[in-house]
Protein backbone atom coordinates (compact mmCIF):
# COMPACT_ATOMS: atom_id res chain seq x y z
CA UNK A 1 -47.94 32.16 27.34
CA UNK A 2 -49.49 29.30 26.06
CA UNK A 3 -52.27 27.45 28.07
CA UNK A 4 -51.01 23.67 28.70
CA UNK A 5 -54.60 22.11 27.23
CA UNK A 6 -56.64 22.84 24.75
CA UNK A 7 -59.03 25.69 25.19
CA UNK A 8 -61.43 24.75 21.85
CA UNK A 9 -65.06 24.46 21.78
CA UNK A 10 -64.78 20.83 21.49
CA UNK A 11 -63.55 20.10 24.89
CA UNK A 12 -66.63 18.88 26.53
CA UNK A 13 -67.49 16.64 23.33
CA UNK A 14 -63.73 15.08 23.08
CA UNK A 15 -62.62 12.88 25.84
CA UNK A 16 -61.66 14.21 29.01
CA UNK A 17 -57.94 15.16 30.21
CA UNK A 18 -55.36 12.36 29.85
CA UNK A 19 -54.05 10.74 33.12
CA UNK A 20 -50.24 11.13 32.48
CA UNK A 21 -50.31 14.80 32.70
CA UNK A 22 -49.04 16.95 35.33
CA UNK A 23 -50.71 17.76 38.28
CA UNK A 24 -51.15 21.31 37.50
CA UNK A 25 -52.68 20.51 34.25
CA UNK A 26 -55.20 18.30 35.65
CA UNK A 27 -56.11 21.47 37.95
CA UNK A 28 -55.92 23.84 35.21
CA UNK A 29 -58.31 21.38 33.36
CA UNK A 30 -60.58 21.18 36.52
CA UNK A 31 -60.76 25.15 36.63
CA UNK A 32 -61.79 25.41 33.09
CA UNK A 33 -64.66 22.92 33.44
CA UNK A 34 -65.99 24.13 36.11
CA UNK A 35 -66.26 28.03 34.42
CA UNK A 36 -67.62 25.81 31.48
CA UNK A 37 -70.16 25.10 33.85
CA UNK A 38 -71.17 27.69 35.82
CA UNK A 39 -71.86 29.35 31.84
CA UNK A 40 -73.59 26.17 30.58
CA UNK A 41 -75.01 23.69 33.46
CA UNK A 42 -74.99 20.52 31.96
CA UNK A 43 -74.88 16.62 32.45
CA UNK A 44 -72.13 16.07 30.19
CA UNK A 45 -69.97 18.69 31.99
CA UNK A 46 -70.71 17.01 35.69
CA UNK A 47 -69.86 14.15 34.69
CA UNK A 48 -66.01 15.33 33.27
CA UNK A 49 -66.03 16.91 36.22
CA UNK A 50 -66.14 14.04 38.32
CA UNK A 51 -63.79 12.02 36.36
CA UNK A 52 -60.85 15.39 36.58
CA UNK A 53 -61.78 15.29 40.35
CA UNK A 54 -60.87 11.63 40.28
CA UNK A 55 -57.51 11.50 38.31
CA UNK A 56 -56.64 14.60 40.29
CA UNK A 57 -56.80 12.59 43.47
CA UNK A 58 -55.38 9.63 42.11
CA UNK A 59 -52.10 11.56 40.99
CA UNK A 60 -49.10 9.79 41.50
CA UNK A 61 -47.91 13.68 42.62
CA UNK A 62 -50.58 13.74 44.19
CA UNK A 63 -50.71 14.06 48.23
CA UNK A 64 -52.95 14.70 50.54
CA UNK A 65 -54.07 14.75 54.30
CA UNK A 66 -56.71 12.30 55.35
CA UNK A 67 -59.34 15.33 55.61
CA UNK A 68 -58.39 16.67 51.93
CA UNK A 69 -59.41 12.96 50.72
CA UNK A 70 -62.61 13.09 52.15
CA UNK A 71 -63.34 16.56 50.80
CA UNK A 72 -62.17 15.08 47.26
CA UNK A 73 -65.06 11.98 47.73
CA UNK A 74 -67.52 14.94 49.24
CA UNK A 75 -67.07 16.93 45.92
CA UNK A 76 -67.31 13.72 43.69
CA UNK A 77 -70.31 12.68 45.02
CA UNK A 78 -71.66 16.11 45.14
CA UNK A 79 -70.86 16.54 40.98
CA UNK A 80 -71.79 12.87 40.39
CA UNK A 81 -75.37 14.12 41.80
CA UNK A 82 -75.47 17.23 39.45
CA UNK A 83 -74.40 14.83 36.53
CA UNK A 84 -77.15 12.13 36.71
């Protein structure tokens, strides 16, 4: 089975996952940056991170309780901390 997103070495240097994709391939995206950086904690990484966390919760498919927003802005805040 193919993976829905690129798994190259050049993910963290190219721009992060595009907006219009599915739901599931933001999450899939989301898990494979964060292995990326439990392996290799870095800045960069954080910071694409935060912006997957971000269109994740912004997904039109998207939809959440009140509680699972506020863990989403918890965890953004938390990874925009590791990023600067």
């Amino acid at each position: 089975m193919k993976a829905p997103y690129k798994l190259n070495a050049n993910i963290i240097s190219n721009n992060v996952f595009e907006a219009n994709q599915s739901l599931e391939t933001l999450k899939e995206g989301l898990k494979f940056l964060l292995s990326r950086y439990m392996k290799h904690k870095d800045r960069q990484i954080a910071s694409k991170i935060v912006v997957q966390l971000e269109l994740i919760m912004n997904h039109h498919d998207h939809q959440d309780f009140p509680s699972d927003r506020c863990a989403f802005y918890r965890l953004i805040r938390y990874w925009r901390l590791q990023s600067s």
